[in-house]
Each structure stands twice: as structure tokens, then as C-alpha cells.
C-alpha atoms as a PDB file:
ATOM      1  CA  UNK A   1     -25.572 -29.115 -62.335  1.00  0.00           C
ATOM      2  CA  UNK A   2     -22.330 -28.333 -64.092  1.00  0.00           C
ATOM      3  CA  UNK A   3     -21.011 -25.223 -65.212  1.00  0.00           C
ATOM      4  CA  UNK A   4     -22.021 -26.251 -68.856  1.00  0.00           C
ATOM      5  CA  UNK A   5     -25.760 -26.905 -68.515  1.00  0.00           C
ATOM      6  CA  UNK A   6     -26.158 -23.858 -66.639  1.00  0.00           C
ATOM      7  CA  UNK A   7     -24.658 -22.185 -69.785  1.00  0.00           C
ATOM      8  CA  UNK A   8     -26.463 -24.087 -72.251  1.00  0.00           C
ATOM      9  CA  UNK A   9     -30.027 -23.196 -69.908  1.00  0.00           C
ATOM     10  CA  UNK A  10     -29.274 -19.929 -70.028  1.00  0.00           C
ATOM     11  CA  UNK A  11     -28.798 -19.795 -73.386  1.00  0.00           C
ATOM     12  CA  UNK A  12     -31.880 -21.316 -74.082  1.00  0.00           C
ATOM     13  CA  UNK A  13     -33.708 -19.035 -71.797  1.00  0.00           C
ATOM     14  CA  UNK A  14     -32.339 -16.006 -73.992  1.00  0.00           C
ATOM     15  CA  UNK A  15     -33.292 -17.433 -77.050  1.00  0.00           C
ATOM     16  CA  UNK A  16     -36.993 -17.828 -76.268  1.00  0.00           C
ATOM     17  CA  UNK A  17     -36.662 -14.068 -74.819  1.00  0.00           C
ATOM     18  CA  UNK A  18     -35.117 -12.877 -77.951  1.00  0.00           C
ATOM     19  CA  UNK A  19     -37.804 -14.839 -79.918  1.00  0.00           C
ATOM     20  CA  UNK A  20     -40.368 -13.589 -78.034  1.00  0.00           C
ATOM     21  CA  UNK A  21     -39.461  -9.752 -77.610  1.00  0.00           C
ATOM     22  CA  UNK A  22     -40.299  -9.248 -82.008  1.00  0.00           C
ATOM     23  CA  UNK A  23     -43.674 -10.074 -81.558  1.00  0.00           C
ATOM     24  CA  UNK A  24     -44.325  -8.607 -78.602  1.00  0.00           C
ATOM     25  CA  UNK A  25     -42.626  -5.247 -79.729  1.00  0.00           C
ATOM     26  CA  UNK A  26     -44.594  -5.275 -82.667  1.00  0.00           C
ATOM     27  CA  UNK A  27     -47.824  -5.415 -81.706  1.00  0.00           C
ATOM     28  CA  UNK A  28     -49.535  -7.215 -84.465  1.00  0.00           C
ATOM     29  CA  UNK A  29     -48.295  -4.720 -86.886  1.00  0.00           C
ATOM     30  CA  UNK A  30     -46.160  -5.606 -89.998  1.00  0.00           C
ATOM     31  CA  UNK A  31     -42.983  -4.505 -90.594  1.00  0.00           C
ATOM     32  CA  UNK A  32     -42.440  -2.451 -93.623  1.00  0.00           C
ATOM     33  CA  UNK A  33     -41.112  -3.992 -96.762  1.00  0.00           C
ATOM     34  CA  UNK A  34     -37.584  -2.780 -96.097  1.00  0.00           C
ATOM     35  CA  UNK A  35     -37.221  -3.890 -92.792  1.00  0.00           C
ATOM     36  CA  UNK A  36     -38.196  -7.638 -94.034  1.00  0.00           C
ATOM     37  CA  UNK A  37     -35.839  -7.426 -96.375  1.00  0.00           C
ATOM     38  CA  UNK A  38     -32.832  -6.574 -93.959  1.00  0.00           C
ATOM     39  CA  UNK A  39     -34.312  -9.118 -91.586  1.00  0.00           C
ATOM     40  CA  UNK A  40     -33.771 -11.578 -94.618  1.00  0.00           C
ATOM     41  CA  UNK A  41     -30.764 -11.059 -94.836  1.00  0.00           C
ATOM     42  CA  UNK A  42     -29.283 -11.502 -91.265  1.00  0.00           C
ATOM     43  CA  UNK A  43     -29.542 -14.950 -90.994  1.00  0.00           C
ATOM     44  CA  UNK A  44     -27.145 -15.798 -93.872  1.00  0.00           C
ATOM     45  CA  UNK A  45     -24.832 -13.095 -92.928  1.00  0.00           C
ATOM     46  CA  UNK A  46     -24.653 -14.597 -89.119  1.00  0.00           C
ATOM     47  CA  UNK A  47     -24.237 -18.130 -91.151  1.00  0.00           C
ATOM     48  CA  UNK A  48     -21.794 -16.696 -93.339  1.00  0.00           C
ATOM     49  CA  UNK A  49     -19.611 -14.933 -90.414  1.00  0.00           C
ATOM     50  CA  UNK A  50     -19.998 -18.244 -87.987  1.00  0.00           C
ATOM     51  CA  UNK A  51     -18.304 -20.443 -91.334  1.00  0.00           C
ATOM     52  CA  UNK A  52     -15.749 -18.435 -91.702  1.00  0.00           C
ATOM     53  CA  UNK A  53     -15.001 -17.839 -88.106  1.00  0.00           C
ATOM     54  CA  UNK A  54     -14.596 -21.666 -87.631  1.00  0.00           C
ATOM     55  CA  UNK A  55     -12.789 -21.853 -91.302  1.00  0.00           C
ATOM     56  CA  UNK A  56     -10.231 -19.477 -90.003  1.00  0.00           C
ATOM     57  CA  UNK A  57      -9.926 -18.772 -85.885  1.00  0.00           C
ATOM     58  CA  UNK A  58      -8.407 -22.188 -84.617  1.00  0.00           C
ATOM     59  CA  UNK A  59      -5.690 -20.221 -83.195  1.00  0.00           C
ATOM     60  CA  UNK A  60      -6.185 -17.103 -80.614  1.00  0.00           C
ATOM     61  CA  UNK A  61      -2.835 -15.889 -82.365  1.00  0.00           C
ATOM     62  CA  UNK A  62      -3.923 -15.296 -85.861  1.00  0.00           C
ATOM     63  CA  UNK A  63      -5.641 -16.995 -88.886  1.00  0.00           C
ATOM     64  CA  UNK A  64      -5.325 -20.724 -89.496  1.00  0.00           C
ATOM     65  CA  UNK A  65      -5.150 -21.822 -93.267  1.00  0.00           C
ATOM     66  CA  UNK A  66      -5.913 -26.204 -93.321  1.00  0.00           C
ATOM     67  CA  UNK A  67      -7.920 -28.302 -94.387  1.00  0.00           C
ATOM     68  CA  UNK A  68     -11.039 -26.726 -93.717  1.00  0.00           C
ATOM     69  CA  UNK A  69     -10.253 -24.134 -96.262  1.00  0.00           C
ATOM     70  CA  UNK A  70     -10.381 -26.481 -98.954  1.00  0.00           C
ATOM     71  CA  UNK A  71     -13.666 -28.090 -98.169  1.00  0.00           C
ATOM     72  CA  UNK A  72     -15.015 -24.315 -98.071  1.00  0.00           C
ATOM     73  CA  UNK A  73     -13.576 -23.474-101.389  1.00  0.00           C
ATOM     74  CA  UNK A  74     -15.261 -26.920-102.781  1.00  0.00           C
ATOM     75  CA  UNK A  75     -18.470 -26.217-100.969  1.00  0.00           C
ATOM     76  CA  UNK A  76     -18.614 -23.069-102.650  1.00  0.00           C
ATOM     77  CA  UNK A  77     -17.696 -23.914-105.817  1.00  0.00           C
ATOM     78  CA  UNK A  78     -20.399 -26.485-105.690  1.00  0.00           C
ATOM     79  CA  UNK A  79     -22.822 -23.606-104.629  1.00  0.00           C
ATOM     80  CA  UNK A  80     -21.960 -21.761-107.595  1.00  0.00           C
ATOM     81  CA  UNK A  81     -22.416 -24.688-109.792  1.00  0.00           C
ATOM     82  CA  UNK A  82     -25.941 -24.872-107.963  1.00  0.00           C
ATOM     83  CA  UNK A  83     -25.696 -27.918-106.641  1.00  0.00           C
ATOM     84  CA  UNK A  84     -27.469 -29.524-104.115  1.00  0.00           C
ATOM     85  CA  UNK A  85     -27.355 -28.799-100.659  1.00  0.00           C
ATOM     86  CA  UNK A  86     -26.655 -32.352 -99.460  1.00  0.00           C
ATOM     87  CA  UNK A  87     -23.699 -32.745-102.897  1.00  0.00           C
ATOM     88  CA  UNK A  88     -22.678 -29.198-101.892  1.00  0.00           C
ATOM     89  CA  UNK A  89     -22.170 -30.922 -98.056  1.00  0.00           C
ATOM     90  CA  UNK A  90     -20.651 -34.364 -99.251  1.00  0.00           C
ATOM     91  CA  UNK A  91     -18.421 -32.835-101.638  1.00  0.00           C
ATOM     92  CA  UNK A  92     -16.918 -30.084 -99.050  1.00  0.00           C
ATOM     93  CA  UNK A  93     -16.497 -33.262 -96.455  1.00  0.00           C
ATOM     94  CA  UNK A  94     -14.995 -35.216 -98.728  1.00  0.00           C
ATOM     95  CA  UNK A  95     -12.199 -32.656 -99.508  1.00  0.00           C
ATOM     96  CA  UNK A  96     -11.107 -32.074 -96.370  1.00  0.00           C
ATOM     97  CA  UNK A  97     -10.997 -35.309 -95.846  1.00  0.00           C
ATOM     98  CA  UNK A  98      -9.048 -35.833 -98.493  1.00  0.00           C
ATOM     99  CA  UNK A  99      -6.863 -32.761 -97.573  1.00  0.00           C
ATOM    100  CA  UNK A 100      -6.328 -33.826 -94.624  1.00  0.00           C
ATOM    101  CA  UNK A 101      -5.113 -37.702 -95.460  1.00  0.00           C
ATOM    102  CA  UNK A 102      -3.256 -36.269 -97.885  1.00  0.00           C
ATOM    103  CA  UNK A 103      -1.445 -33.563 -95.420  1.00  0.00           C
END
């Protein structure tokens, strides 16, 4: 087994644990109303942060600027235009693509 799998298995292995550990921490109790809203909320700031980290850290040495940023600026101007999620997608593929013929 390679270096990789092991990674990925252990991974995995903390993700179920993770998982697991709300439940069992909680008891069968709920959460109050302002807790579930923050939890709401962290999966499209982890989302947003992971984007923008691959939009922007190619390079250990600073921030890149290419093509990617112009599929993210199409992607969300399409979200503002409340577009679909698979036009929103398409378009924001398409302009890089373009971007990066053209480049």
C-alpha cells in the first residue's frame, strides 16, 4: 500500500470520527437555534475559502492571477444573476477556457 492510500484511509477514518463525535456529544439533545445557524453557515464558508484557495495559491511564492480568475468572476456573476447551478458551472468553464485559448 502506497503512501497515498494510506493518506486517503486515514482520511476517511477521520471523517467518519468527526461525523460521528456531533451526535455522540450531543446526546439526543438539539442544538439551540443559534448554534444551527452558525453550523449553516460553515459549510459555504469552507466552500468559499477552498475556491478561492485554488483560484489564487498555484504558487508557494505569492498569489497567481489566470485564467481561473475569470471563470470565478463569470461564475459569480452568473450567481448573482441567479442562474442555475449547472449554467452557473458551464458558463465559468467555458471562460476559462476561453481565457485560456485566448492567453
Amino acid at each position: 500500500m502506497t503512501a497515498v492510500w494510506l493518506m486517503i484511509a486515514a482520511l476517511c477514518v477521520g471523517t467518519v470520527a468527526l461525523k460521528a463525535a456531533g451526535p455522540a456529544t450531543l446526546r439526543g439533545r438539539r442544538p439551540s437555534r443559534r448554534a444551527m445557524s452558525v453550523i449553516a453557515l460553515v459549510a459555504p464558508a469552507v466552500l468559499a475559502s477552498l475556491v478561492l484557495y485554488q483560484t489564487f495559491g498555484d504558487t508557494p511564492s505569492g498569489i497567481t492571477v489566470d485564467a481561473r480568475l475569470v471563470g470565478l468572476l463569470v461564475a459569480g456573476a452568473a450567481i448573482a444573476l441567479r442562474a442555475p447551478v449547472l449554467v452557473v458551472v458551464a458558463a465559468a468553464a467555458l471562460a476559462t477556457a476561453l481565457a485560456r485559448a485566448v492567453a
